[in-house]
Protein backbone atom coordinates (compact mmCIF):
# COMPACT_ATOMS: atom_id res chain seq x y z
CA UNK A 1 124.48 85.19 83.11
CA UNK A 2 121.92 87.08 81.42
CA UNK A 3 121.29 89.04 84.28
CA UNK A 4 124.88 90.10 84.52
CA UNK A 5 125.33 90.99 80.90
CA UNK A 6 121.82 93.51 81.20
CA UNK A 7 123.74 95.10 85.02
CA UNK A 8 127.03 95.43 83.04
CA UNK A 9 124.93 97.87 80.23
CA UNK A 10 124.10 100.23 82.90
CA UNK A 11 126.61 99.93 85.23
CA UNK A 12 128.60 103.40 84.78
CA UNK A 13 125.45 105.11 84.53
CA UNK A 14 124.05 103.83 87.78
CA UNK A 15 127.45 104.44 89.31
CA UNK A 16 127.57 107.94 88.36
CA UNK A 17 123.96 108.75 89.36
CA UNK A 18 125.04 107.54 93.02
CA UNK A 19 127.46 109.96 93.39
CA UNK A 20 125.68 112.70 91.40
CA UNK A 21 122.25 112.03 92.37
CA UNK A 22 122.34 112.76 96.15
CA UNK A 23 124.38 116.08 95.80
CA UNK A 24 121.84 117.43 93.41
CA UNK A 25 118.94 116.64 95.66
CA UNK A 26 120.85 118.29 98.16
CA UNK A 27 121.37 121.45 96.48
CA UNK A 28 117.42 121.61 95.56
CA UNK A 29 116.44 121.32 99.29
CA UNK A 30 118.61 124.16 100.31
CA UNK A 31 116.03 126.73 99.77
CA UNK A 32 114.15 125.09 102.75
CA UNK A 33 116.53 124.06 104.96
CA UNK A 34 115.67 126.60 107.35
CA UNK A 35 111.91 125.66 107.04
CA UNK A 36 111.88 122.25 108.16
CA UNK A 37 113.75 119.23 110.35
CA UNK A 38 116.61 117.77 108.82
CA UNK A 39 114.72 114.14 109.16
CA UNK A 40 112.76 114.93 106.48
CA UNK A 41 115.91 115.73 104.66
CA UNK A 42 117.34 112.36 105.03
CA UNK A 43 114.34 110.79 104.34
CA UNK A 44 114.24 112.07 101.09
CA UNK A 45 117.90 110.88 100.68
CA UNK A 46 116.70 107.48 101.44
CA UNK A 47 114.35 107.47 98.41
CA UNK A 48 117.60 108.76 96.25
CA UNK A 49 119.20 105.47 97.61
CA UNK A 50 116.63 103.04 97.55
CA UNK A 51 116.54 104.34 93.41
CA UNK A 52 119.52 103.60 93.31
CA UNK A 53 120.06 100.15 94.72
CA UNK A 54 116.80 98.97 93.10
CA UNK A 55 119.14 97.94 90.10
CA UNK A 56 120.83 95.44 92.37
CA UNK A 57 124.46 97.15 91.88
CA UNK A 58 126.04 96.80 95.89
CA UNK A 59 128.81 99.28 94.78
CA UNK A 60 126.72 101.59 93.68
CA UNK A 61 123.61 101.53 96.54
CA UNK A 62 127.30 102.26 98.69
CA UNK A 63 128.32 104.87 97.07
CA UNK A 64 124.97 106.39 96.91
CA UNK A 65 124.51 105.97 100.96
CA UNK A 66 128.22 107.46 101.65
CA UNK A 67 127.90 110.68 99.19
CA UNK A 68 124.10 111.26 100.74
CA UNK A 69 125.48 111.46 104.54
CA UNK A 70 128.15 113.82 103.34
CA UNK A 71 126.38 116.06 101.35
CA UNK A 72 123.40 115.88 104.00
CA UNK A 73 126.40 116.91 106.21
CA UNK A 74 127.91 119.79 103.67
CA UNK A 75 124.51 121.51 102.29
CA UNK A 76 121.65 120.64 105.49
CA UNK A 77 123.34 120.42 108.90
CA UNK A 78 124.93 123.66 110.70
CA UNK A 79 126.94 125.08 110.35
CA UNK A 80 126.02 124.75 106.54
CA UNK A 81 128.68 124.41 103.79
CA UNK A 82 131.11 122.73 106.03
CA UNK A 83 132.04 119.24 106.63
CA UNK A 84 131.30 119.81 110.87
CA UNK A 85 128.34 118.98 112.46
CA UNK A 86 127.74 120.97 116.00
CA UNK A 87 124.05 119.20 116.89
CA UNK A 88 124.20 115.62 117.82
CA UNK A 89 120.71 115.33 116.75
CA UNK A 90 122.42 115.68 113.20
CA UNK A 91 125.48 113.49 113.87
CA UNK A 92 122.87 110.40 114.20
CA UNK A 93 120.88 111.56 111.03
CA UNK A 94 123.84 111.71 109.66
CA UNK A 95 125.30 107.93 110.34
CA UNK A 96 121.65 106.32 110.58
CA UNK A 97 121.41 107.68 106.81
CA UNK A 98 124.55 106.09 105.93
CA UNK A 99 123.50 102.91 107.56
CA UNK A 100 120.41 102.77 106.39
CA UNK A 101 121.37 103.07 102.80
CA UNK A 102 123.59 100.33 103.27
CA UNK A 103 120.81 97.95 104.77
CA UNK A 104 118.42 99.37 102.24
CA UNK A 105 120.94 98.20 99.32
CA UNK A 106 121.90 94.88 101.01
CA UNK A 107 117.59 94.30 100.81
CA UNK A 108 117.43 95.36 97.24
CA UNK A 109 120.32 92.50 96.19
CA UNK A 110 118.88 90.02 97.91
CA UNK A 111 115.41 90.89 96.52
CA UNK A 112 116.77 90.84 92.80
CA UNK A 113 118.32 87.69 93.87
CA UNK A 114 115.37 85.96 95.10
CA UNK A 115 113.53 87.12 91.61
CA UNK A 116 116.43 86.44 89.59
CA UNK A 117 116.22 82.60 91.55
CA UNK A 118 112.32 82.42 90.64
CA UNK A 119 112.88 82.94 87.05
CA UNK A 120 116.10 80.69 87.27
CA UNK A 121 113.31 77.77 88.40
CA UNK A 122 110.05 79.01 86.06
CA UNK A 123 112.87 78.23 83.33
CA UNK A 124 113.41 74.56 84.49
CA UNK A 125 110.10 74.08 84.65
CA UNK A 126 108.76 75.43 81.26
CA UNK A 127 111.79 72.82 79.86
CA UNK A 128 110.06 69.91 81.16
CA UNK A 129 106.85 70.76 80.11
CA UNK A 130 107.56 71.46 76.84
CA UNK A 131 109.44 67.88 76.88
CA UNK A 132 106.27 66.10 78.41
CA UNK A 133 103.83 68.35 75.86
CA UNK A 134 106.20 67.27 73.04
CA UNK A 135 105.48 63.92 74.06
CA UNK A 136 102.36 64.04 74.01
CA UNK A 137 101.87 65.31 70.55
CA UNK A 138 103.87 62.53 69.18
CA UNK A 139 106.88 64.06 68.34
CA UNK A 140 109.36 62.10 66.47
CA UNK A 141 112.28 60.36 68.53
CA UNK A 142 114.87 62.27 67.21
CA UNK A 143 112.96 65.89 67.83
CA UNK A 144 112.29 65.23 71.03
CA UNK A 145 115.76 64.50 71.76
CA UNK A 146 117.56 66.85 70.03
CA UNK A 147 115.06 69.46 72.19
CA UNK A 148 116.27 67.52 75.27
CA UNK A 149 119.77 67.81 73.82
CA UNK A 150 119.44 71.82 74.10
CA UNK A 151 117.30 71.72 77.32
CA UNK A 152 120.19 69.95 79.07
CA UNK A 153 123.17 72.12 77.63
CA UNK A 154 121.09 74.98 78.93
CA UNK A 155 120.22 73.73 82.90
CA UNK A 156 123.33 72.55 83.04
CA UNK A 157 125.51 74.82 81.80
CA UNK A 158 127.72 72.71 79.76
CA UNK A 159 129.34 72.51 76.67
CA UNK A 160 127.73 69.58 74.51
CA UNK A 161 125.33 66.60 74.73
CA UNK A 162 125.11 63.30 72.56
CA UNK A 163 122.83 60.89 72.70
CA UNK A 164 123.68 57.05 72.36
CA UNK A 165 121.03 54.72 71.67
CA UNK A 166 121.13 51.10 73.22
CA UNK A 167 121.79 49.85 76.96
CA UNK A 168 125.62 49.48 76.95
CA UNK A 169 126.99 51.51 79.10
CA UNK A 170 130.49 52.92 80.17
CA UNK A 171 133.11 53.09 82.79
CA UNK A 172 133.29 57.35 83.20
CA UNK A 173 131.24 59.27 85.91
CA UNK A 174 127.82 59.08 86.05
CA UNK A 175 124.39 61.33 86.54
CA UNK A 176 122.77 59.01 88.90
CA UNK A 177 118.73 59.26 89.68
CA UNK A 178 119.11 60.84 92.46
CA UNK A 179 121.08 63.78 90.93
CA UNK A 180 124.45 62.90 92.65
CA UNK A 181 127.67 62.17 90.65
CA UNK A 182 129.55 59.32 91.08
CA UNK A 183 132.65 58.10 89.35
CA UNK A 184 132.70 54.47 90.02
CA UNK A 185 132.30 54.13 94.20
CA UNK A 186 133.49 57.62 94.59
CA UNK A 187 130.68 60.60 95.01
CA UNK A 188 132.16 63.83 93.62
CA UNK A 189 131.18 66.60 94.67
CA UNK A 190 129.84 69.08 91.86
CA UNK A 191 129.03 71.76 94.22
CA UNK A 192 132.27 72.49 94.99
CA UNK A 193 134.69 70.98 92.62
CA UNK A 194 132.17 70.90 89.20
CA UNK A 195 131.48 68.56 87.20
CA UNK A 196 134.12 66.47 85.20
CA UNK A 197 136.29 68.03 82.58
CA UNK A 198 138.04 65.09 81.37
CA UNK A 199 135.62 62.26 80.38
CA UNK A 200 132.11 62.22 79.38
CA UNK A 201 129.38 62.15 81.78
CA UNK A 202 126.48 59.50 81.30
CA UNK A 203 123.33 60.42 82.11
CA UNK A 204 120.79 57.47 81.39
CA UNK A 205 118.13 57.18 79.65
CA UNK A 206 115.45 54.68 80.89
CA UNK A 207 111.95 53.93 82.14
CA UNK A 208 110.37 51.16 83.83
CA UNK A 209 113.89 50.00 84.69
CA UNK A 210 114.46 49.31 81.18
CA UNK A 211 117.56 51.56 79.48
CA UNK A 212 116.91 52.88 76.00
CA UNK A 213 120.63 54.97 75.93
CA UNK A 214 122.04 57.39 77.12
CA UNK A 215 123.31 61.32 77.15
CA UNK A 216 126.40 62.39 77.35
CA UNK A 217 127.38 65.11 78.84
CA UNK A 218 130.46 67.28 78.04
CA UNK A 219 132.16 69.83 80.44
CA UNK A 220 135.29 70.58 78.92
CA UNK A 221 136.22 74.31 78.66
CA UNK A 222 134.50 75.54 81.89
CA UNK A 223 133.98 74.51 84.81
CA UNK A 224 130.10 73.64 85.32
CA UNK A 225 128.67 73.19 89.15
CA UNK A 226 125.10 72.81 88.47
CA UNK A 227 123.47 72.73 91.66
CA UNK A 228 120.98 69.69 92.75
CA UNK A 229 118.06 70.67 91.32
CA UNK A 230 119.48 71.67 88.42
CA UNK A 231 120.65 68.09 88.28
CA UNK A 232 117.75 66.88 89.01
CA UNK A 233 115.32 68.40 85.98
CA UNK A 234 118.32 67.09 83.76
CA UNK A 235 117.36 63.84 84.94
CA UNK A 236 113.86 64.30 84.81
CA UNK A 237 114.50 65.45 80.83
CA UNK A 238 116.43 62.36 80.25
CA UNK A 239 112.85 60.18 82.38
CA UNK A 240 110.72 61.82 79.76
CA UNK A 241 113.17 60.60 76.74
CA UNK A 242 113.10 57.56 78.52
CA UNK A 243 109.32 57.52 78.40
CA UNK A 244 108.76 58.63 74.36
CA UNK A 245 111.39 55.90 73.71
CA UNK A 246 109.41 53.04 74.53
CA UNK A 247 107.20 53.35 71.58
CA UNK A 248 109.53 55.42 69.19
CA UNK A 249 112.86 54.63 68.03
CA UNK A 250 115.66 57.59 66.84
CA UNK A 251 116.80 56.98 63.19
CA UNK A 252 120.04 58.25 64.24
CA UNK A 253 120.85 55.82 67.37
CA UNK A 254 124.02 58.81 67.71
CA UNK A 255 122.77 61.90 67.38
């Protein structure tokens, strides 16, 4: 969501340069468009677009792609300053640049994807460690889970987390080990349909098969679908409580 917020800030601006930008580059290449092939025009039109689609904005890498093979058209293909195109040879320029823009910004997204995805998972990770090195340094019961407490609102995108001290444990769906959902018999499925909004969901808290408590999870004014592996490091979180709690208690058996 972070990413999103920082695209949003520059959005216009982007937008604007991929309508703007390949005109102007245009216009400085006319000058020499009797000088040398038009290829080498549109490759420097694909540089314009690859600029532009670097900031992972599809509508924008579009735009940029459509206004360069039209004003690759207008300013560098005779007969100049006209929207016709009399060589062939130009006609293909002319649609592989559009095309190729298009492909070029299609890359670009799924690159930023892919890195957005890496630091998505670098994030889980650092969470657990910094669980396990709290651990490790002794922290007190009720640090350690009040850090858990944040980690967990945080990978799983919900809206609040308590933690119950003791092995009781209740009727509502469930955060099972193996990072499925269940509600009694039934598996839900979180992918699609989200987690629960109307009950808490218990997420236990144990280790060497023994329960020390458990987190509750709470989902109520959005719908979260935390994906497996998201799932997953919450549970892991909840092993390491688990772990710390076997030779620490929490003052506060409800924090």
């Amino acid at each position: 969501m972070g990413v999103n917020r920082g695209v949003e800030n520059y959005r216009a601006p982007v937008l604007t340069a991929s309508l703007l930008a390949p005109p102007a580059v245009c216009g400085l290449l006319i000058p020499f468009r009797e000088h040398f092939d038009n290829a080498n025009a549109a490759l420097v039109l694909v540089v314009v677009i690859v600029a532009v689609a670097v900031f992972g904005i599809r509508l924008a890498g579009v735009l940029a792609a459509v206004s360069s093979a039209i004003w690759f058209d207008f300013f560098l293909t005779v007969p100049y300053d006209s929207f016709s195109i009399d060589n062939s040879n130009d006609v293909e320029q002319a649609v592989l640049l559009l095309l190729i823009g298009i492909a070029v910004t299609e890359i670009a997204i799924w690159g930023r994807g892919q890195q957005a995805e890496a630091s998505r998972r670098r994030g889980y990770l650092d969470g657990v460690i910094t669980t396990s090195q709290a651990v490790a340094a002794g922290a007190s019961a009720d640090d350690l889970i009040e850090q858990v407490r944040a980690e967990l609102v945080a990978v799983l995108g919900i809206d609040h987390v308590k933690f119950v001290a003791g092995s009781n444990r209740g009727g509502g769906p469930r955060l099972n080990p193996d990072g499925s959902v269940t509600r009694g018999a039934h598996v839900l499925k979180v992918d699609r349909d989200g987690l629960p909004t109307n009950a808490e969901i218990e997420l236990t808290v144990q280790h060497a098969g023994e329960v020390r408590g458990r987190f509750l999870l709470t989902a109520a004014t959005r719908i979260a679908r935390p994906d497996l592996e998201q799932r997953l490091v919450a549970v892991a979180l909840a092993d390491q409580v688990g772990a710390a709690l076997t030779t620490r208690e929490p003052v506060d058996p409800h924090v």
